[in-house]
PDB file of N, CA and C in Angstrom:
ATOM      1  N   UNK A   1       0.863  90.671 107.046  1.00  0.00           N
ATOM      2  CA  UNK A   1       0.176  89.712 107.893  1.00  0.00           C
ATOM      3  C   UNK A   1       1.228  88.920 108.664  1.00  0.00           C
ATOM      4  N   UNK A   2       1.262  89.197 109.422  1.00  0.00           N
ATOM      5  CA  UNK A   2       2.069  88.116 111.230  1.00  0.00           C
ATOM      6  C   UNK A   2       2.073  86.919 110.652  1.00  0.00           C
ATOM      7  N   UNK A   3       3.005  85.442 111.386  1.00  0.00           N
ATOM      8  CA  UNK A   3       2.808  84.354 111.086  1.00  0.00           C
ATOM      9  C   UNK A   3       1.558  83.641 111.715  1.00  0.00           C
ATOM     10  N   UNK A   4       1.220  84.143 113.245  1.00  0.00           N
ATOM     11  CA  UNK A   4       0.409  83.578 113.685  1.00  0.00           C
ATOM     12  C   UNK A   4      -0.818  83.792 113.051  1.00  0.00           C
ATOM     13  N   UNK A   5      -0.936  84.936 112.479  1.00  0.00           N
ATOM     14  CA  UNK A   5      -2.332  84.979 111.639  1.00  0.00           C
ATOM     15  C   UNK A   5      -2.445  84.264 110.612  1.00  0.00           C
ATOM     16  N   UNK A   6      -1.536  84.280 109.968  1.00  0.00           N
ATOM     17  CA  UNK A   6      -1.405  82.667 108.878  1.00  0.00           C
ATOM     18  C   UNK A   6      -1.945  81.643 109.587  1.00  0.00           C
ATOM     19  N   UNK A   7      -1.006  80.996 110.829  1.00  0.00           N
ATOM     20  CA  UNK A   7      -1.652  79.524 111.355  1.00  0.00           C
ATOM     21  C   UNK A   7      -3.041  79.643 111.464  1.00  0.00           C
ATOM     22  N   UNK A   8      -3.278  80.617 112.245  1.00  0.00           N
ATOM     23  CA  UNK A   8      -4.650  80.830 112.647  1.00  0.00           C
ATOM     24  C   UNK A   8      -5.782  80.667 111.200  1.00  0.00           C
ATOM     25  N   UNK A   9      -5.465  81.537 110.590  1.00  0.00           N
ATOM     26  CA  UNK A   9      -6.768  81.093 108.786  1.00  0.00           C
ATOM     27  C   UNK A   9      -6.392  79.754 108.313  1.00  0.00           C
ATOM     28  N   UNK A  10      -4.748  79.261 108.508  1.00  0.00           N
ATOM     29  CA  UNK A  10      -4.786  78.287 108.184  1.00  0.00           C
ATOM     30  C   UNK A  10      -5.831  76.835 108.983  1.00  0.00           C
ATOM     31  N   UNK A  11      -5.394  77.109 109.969  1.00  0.00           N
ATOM     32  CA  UNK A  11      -6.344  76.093 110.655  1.00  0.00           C
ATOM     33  C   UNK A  11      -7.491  76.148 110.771  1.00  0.00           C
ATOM     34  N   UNK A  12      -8.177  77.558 110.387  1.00  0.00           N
ATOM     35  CA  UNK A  12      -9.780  77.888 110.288  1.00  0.00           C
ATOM     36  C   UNK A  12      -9.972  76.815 108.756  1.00  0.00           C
ATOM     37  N   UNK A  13      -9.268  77.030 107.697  1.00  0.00           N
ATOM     38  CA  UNK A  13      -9.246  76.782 106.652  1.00  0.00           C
ATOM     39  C   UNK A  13      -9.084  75.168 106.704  1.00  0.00           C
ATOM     40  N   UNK A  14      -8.186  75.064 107.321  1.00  0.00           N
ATOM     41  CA  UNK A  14      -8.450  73.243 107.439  1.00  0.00           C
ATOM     42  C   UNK A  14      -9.659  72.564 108.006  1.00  0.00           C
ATOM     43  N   UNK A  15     -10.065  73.261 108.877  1.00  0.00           N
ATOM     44  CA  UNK A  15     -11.122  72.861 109.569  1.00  0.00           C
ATOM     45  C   UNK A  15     -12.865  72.887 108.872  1.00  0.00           C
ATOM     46  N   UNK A  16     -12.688  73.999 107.861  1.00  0.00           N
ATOM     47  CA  UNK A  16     -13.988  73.997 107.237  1.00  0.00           C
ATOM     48  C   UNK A  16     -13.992  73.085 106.038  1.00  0.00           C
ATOM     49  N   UNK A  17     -12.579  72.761 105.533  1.00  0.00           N
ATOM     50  CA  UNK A  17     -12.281  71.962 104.335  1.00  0.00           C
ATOM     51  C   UNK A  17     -12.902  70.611 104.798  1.00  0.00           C
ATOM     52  N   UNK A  18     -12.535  70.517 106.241  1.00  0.00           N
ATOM     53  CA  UNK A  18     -12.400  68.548 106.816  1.00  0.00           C
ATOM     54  C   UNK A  18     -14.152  68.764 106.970  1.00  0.00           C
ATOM     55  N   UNK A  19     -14.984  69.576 107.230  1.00  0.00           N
ATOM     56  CA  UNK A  19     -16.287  69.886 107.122  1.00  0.00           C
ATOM     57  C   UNK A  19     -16.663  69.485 106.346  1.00  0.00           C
ATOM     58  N   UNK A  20     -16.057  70.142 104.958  1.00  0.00           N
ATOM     59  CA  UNK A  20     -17.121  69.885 103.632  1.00  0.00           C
ATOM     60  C   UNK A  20     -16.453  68.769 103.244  1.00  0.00           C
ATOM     61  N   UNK A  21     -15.130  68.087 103.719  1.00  0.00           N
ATOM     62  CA  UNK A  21     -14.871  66.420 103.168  1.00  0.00           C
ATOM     63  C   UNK A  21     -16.116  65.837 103.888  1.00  0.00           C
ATOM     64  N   UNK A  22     -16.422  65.879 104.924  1.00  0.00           N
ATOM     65  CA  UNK A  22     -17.599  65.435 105.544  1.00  0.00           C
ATOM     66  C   UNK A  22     -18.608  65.004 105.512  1.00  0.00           C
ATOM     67  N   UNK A  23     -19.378  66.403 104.839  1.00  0.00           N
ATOM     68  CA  UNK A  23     -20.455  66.551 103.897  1.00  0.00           C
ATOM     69  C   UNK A  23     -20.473  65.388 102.620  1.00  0.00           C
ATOM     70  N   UNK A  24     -19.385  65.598 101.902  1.00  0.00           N
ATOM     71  CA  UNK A  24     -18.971  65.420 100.975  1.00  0.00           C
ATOM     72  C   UNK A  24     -18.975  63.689 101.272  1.00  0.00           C
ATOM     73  N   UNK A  25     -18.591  63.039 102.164  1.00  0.00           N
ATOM     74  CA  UNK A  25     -18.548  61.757 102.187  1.00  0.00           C
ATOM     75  C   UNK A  25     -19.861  61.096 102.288  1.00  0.00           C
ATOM     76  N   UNK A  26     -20.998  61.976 102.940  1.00  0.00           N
ATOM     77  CA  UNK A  26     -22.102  62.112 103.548  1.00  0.00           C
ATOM     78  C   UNK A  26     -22.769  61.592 102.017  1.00  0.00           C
ATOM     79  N   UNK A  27     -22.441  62.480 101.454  1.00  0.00           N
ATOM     80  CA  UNK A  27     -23.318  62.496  99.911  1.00  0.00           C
ATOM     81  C   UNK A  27     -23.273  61.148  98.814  1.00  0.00           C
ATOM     82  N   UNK A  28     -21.687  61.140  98.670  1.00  0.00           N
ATOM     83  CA  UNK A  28     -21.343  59.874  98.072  1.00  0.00           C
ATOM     84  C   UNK A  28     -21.797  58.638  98.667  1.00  0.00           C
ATOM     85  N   UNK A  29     -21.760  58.507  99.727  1.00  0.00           N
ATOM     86  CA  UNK A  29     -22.567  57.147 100.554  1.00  0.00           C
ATOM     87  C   UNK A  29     -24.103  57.273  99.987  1.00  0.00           C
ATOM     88  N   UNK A  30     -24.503  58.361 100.030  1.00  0.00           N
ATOM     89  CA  UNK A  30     -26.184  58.526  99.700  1.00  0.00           C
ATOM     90  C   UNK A  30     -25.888  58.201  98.024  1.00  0.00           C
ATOM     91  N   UNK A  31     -25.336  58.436  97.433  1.00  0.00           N
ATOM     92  CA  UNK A  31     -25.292  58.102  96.279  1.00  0.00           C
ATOM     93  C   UNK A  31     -25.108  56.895  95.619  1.00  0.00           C
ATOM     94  N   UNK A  32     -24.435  56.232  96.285  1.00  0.00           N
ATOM     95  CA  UNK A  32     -23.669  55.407  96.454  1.00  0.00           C
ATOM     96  C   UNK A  32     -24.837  54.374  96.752  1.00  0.00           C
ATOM     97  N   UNK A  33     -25.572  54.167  97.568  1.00  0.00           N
ATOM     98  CA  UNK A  33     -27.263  53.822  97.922  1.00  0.00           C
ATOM     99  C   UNK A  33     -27.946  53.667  96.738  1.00  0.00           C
ATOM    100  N   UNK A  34     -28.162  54.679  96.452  1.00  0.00           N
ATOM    101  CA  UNK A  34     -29.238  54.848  95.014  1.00  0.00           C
ATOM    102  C   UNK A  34     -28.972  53.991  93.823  1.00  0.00           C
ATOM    103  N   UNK A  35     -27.552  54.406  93.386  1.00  0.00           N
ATOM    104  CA  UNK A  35     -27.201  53.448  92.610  1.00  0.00           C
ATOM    105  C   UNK A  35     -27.000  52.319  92.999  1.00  0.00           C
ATOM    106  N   UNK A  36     -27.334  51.514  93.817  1.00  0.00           N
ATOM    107  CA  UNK A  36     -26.882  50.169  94.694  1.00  0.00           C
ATOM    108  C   UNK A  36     -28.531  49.993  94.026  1.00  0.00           C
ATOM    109  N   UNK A  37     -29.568  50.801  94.437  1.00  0.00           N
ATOM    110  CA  UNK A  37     -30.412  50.149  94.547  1.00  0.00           C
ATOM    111  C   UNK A  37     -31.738  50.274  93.169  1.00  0.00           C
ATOM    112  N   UNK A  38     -30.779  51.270  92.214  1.00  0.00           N
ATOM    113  CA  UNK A  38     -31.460  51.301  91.160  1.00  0.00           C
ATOM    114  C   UNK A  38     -30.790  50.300  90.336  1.00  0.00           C
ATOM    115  N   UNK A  39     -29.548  49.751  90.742  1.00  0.00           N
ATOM    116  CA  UNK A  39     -29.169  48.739  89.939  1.00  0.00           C
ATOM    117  C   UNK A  39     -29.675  47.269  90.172  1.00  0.00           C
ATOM    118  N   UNK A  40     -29.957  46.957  91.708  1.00  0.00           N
ATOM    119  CA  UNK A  40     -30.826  45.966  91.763  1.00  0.00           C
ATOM    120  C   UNK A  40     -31.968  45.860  91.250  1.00  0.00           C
ATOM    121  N   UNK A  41     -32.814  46.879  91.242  1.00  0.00           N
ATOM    122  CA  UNK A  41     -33.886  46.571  90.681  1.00  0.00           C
ATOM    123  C   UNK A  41     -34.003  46.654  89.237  1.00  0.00           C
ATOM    124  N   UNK A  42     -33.184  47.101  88.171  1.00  0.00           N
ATOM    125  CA  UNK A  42     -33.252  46.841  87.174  1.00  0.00           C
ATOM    126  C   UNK A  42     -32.921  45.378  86.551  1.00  0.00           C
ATOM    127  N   UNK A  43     -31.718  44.791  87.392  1.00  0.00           N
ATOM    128  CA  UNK A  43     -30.877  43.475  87.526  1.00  0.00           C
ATOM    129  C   UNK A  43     -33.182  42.349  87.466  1.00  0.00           C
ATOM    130  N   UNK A  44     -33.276  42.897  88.757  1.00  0.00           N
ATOM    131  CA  UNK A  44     -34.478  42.129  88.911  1.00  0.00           C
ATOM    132  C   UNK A  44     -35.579  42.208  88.049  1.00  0.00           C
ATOM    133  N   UNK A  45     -36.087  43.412  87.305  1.00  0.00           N
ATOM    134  CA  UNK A  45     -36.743  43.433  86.388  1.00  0.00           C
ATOM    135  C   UNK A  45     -35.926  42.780  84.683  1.00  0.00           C
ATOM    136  N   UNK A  46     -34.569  42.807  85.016  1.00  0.00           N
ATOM    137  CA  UNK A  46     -34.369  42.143  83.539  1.00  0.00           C
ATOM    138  C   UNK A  46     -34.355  40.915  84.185  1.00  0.00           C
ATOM    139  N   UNK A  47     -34.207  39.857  84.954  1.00  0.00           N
ATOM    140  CA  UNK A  47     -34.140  38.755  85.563  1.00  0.00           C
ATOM    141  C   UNK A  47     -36.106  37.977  84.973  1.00  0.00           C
ATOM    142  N   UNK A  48     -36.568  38.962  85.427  1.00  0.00           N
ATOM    143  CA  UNK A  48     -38.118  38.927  85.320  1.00  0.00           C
ATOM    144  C   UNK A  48     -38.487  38.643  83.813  1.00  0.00           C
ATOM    145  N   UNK A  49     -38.133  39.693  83.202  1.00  0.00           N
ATOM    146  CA  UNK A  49     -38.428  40.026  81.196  1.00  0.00           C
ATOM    147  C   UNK A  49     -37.703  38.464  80.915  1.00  0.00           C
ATOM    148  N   UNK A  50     -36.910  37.971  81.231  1.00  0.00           N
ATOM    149  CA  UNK A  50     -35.900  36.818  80.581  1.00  0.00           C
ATOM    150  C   UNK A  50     -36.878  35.182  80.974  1.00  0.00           C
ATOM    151  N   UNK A  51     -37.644  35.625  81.995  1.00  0.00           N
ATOM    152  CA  UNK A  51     -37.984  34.313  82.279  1.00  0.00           C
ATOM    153  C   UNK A  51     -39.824  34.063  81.460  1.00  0.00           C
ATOM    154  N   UNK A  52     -39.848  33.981  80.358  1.00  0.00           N
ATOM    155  CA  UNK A  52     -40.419  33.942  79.740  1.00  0.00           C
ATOM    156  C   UNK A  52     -41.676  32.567  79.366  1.00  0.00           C
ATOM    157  N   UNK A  53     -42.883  32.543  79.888  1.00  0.00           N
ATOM    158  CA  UNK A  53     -43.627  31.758  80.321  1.00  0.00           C
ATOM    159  C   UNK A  53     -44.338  30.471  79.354  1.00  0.00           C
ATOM    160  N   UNK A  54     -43.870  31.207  77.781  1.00  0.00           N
ATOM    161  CA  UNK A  54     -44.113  30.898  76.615  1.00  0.00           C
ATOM    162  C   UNK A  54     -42.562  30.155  76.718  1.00  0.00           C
ATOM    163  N   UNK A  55     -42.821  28.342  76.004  1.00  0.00           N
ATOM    164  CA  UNK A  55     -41.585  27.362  75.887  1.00  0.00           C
ATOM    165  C   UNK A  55     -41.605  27.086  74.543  1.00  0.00           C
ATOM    166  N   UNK A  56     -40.510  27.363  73.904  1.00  0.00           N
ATOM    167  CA  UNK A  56     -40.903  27.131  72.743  1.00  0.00           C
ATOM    168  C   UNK A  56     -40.251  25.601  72.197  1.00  0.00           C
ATOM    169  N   UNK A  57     -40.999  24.348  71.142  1.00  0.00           N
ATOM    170  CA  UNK A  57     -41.540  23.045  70.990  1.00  0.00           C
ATOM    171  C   UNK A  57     -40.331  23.032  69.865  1.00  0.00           C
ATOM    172  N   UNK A  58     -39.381  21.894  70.221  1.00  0.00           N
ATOM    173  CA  UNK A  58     -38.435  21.909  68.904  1.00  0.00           C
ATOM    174  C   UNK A  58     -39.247  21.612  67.981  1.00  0.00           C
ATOM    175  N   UNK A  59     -38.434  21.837  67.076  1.00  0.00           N
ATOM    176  CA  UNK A  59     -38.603  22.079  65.164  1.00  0.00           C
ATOM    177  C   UNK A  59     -38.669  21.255  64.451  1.00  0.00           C
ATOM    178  N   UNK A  60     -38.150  20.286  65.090  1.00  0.00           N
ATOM    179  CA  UNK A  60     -38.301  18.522  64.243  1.00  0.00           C
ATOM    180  C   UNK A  60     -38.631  17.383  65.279  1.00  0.00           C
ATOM    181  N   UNK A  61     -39.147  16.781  64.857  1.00  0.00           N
ATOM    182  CA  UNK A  61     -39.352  15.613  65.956  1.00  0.00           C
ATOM    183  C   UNK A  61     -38.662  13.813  65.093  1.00  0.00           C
ATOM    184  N   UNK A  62     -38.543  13.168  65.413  1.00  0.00           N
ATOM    185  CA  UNK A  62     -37.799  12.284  65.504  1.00  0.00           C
ATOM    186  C   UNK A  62     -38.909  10.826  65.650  1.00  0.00           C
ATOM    187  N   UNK A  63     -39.172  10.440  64.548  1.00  0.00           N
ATOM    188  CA  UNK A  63     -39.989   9.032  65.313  1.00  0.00           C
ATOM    189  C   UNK A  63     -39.514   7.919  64.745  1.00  0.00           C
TER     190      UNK A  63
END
């Protein structure tokens, strides 16, 4: 195989790699989302469970 045919796959080869980094960045951002937003809403549903509507009356009173 010639050198120029090297450059040549080589740069085919770089070029489909910088593609699927692409893709690839594409995905992690989407992922990256989800977990952003499955973590808020769990944050908000335990925020919710904690605030508890029932107060509970100290144990001794003092007169």
């Amino acid at each position: 195989m010639s050198v120029n045919y090297r450059v040549v796959d080589a740069e085919v080869m770089a070029r489909a790699r910088r593609e699927d980094n692409g893709c690839l960045g594409q995905r992690v951002a989407v992922h990256a989302q989800v977990i952003h937003e499955l973590r808020t809403e769990l944050d908000r549903r335990t925020d919710i469970s904690r605030r508890s509507l029932v107060r509970t009356l100290p144990t001794s009173v003092a007169c």
